[in-house]
N, C-alpha and C. Protein backbone atom coordinates (compact mmCIF):
# COMPACT_ATOMS: atom_id res chain seq x y z
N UNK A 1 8.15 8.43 4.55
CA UNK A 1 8.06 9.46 3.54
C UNK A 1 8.52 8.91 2.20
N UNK A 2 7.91 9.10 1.20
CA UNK A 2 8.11 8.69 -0.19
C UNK A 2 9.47 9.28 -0.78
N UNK A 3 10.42 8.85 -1.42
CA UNK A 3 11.13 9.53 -2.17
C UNK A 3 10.76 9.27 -3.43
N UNK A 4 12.45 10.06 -4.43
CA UNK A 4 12.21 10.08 -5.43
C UNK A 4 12.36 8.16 -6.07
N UNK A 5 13.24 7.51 -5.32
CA UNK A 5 13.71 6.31 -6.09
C UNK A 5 12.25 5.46 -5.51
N UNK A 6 11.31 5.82 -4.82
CA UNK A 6 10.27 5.02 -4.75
C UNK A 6 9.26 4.98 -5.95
N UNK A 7 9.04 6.56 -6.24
CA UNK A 7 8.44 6.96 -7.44
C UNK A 7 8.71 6.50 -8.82
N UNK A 8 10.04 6.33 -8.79
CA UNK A 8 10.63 5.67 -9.94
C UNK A 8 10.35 4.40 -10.00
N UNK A 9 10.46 3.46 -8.40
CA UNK A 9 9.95 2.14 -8.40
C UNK A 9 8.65 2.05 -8.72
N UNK A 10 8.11 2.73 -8.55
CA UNK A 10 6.49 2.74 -8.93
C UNK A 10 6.18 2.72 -10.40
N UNK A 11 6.79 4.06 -10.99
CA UNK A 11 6.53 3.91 -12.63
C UNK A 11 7.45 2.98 -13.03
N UNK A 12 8.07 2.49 -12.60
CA UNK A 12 8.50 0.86 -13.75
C UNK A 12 9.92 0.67 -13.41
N UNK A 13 10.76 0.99 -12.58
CA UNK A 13 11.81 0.73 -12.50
C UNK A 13 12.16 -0.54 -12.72
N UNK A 14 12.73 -1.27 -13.53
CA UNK A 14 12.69 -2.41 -13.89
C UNK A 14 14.37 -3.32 -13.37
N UNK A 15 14.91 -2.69 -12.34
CA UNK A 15 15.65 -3.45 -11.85
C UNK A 15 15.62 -3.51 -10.50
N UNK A 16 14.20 -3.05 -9.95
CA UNK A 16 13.64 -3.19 -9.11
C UNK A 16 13.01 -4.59 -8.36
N UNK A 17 12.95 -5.12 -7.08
CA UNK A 17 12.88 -6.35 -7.12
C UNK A 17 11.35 -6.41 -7.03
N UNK A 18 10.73 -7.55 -6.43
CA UNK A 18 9.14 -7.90 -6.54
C UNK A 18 9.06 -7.08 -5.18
N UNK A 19 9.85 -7.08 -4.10
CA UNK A 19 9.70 -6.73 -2.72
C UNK A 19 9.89 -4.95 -2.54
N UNK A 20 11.01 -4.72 -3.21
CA UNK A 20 11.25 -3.27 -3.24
C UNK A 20 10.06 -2.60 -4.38
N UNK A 21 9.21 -3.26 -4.84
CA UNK A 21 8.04 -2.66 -5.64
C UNK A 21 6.70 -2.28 -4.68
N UNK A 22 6.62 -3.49 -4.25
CA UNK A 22 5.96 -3.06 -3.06
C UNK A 22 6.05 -2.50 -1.70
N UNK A 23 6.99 -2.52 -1.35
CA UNK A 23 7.31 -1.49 -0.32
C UNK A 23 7.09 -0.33 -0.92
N UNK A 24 7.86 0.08 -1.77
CA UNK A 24 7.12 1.41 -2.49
C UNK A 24 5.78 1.99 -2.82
N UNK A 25 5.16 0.98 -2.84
CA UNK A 25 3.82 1.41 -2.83
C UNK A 25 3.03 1.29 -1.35
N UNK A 26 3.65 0.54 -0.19
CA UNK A 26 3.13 1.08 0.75
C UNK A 26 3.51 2.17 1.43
N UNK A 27 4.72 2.24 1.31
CA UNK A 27 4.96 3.57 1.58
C UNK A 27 4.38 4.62 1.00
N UNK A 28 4.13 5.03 -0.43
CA UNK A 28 3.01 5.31 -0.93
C UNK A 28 1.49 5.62 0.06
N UNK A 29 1.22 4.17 0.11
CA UNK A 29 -0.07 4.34 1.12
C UNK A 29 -0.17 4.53 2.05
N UNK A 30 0.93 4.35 2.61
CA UNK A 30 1.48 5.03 4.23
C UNK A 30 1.10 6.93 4.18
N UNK A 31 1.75 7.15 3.02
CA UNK A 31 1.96 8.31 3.10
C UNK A 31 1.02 9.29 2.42
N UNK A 32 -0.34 8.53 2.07
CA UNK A 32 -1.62 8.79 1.73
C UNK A 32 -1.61 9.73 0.46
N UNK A 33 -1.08 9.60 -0.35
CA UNK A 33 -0.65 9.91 -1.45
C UNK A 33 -1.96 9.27 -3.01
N UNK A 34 -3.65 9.33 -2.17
CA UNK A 34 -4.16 8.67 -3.01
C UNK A 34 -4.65 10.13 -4.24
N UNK A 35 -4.11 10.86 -4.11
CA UNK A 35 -4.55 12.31 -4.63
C UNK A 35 -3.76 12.28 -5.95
N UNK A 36 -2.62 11.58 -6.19
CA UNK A 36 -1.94 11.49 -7.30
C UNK A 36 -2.63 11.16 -8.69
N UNK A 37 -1.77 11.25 -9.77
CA UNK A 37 -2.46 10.56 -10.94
C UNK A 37 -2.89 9.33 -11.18
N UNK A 38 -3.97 8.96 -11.74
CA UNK A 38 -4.33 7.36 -11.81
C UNK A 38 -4.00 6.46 -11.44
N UNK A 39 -2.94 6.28 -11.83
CA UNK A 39 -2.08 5.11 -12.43
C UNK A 39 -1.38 4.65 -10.46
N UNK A 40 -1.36 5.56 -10.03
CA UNK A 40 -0.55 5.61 -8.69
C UNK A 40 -1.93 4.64 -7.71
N UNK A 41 -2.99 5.39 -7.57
CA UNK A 41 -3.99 4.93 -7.14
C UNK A 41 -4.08 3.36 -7.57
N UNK A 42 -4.43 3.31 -9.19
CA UNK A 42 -5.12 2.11 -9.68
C UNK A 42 -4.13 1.21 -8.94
N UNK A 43 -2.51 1.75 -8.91
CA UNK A 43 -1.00 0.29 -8.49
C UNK A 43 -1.53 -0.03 -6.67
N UNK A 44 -1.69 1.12 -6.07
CA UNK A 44 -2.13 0.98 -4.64
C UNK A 44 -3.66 0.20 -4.46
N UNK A 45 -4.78 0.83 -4.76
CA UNK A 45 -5.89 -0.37 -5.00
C UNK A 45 -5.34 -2.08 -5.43
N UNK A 46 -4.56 -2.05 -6.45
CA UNK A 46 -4.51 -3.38 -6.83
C UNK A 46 -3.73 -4.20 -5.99
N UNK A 47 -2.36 -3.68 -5.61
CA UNK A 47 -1.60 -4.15 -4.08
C UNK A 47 -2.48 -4.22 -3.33
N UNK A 48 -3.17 -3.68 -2.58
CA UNK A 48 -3.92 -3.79 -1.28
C UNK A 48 -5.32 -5.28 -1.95
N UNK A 49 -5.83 -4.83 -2.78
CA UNK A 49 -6.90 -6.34 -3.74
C UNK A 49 -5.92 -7.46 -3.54
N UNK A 50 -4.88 -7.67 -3.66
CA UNK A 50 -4.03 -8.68 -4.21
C UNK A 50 -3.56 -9.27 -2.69
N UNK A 51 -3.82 -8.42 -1.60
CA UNK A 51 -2.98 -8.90 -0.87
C UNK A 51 -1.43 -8.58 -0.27
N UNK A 52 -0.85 -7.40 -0.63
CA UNK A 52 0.40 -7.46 -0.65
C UNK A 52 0.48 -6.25 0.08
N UNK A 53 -0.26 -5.68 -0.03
CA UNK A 53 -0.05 -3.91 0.76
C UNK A 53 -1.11 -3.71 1.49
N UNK A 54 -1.12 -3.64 2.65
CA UNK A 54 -2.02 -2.80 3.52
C UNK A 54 -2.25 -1.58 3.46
N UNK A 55 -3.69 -0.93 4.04
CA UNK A 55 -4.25 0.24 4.26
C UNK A 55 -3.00 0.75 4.79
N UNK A 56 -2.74 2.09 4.93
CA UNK A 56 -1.53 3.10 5.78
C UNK A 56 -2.54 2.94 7.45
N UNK A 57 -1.41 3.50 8.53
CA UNK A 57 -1.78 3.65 9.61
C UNK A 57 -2.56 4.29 10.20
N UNK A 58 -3.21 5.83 8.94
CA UNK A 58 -4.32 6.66 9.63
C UNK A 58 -4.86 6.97 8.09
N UNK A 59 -6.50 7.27 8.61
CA UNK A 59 -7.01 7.49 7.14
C UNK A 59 -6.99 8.56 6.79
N UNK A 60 -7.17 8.39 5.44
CA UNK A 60 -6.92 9.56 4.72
C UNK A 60 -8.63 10.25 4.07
N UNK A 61 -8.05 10.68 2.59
CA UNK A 61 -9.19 11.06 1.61
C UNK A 61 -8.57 10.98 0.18
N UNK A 62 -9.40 10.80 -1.29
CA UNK A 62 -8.51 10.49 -2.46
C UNK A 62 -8.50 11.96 -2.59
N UNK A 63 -8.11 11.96 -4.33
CA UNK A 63 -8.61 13.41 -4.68
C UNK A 63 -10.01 13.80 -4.61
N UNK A 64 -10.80 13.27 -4.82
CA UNK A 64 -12.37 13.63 -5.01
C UNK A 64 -13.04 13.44 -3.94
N UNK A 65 -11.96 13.34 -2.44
CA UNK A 65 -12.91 13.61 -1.34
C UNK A 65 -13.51 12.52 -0.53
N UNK A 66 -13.29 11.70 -1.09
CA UNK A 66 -13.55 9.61 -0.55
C UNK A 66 -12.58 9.20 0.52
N UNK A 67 -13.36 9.13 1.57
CA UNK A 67 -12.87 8.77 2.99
C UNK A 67 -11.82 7.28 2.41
N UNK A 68 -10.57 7.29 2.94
CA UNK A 68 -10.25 5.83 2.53
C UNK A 68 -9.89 5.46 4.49
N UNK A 69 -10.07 4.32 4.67
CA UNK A 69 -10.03 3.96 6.02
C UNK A 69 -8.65 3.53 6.47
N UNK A 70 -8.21 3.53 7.28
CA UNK A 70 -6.90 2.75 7.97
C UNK A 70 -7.10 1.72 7.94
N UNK A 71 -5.98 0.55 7.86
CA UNK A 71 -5.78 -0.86 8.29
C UNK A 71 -6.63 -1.02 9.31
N UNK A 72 -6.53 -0.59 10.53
CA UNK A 72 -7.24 -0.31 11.94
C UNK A 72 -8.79 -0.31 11.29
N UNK A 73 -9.61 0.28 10.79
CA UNK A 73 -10.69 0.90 10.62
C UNK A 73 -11.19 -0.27 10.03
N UNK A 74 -10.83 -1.01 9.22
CA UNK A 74 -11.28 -2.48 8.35
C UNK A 74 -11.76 -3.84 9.62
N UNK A 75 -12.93 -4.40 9.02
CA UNK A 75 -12.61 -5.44 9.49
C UNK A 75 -11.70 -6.51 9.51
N UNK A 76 -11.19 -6.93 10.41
CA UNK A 76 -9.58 -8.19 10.25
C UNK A 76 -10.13 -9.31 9.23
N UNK A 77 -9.31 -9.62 8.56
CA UNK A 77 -9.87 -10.20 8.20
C UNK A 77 -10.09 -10.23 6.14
N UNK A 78 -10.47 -8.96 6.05
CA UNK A 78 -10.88 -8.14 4.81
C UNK A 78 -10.21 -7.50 4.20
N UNK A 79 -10.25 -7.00 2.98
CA UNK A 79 -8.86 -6.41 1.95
C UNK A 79 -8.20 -4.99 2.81
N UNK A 80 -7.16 -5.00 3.02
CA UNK A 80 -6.82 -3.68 3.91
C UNK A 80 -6.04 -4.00 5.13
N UNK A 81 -6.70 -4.76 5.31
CA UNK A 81 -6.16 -5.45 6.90
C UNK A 81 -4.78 -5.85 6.73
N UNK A 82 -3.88 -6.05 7.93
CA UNK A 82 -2.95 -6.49 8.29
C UNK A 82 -3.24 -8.39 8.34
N UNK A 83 -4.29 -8.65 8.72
CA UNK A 83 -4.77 -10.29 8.67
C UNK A 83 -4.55 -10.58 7.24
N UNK A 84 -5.32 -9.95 6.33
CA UNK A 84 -5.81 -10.49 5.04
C UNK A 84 -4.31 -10.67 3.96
N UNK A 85 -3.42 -9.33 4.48
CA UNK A 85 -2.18 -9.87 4.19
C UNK A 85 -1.17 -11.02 4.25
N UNK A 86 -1.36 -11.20 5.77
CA UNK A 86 -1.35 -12.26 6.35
C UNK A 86 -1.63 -13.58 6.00
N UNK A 87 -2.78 -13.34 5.58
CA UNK A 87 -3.56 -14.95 4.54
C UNK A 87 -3.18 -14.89 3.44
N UNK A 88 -2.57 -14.03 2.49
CA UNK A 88 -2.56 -14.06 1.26
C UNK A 88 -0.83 -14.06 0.92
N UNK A 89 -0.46 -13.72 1.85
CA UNK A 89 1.26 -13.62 1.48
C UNK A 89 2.07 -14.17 2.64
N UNK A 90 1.59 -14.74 3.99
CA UNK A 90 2.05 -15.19 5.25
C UNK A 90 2.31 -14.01 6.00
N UNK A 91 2.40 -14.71 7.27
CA UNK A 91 2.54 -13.56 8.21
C UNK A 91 3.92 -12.97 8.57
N UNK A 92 5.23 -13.33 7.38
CA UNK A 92 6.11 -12.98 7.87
C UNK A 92 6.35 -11.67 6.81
N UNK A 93 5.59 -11.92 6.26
CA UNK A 93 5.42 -10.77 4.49
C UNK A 93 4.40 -9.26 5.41
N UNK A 94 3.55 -9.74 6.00
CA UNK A 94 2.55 -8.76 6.83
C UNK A 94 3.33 -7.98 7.64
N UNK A 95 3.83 -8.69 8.63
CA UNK A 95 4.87 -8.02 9.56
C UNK A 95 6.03 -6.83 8.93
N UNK A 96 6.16 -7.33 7.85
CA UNK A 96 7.50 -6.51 6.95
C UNK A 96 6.54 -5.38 6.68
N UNK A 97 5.55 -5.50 5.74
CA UNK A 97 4.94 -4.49 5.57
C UNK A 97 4.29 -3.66 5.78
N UNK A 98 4.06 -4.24 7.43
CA UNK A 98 3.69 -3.44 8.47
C UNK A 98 4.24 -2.12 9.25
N UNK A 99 5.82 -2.82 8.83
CA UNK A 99 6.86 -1.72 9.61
C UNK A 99 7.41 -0.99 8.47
N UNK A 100 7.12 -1.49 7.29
CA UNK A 100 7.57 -0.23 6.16
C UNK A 100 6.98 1.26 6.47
N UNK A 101 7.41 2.42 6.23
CA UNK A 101 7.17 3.75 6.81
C UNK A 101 6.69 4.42 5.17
């Protein structure tokens, strides 16, 4: 579940570390929170592009109604995945962000 000091990590908390930024935003995507304002979305799209955040555990929908898929639902392999994390940040970075809630 998202709190408030995640939200804060999200809009810019700036004594925030590189790791506690992103956990916040998967938790975020964990918690399918793609219905928010822009800016929340555009940080979750670009984590998950980049490599650093996986899809959440069950899918969701944004605001406008766009199926977004689970980690599960992706091919391995491909942006979303638990693999692609894996390749892009090692698999000990995947695992962490796997068990973030």
């Amino acid at each position: 579940m998202i709190d408030l000091n995640d939200i804060e990590i999200i809009e810019g908390d700036t004594t925030a570390t590189t790791q506690q930024y992103y956990e916040a935003i998967q938790t975020a995507i964990n918690t399918g929170l793609w219905g928010l304002q822009g800016s929340y979305g555009r940080a979750m799209m670009a984590a998950i592009e980049e490599g650093y955040c996986m899809l959440g555990q069950n899918d969701t929908h944004d605001y406008w109604g766009n199926h977004i898929p689970s980690r599960d639902q992706v091919q391995a392999g491909t942006k979303g995945s638990f693999y692609f994390v894996a390749e892009q940040c090692g698999e000990g970075w995947a695992i962490h962000m796997s068990e973030v809630k």
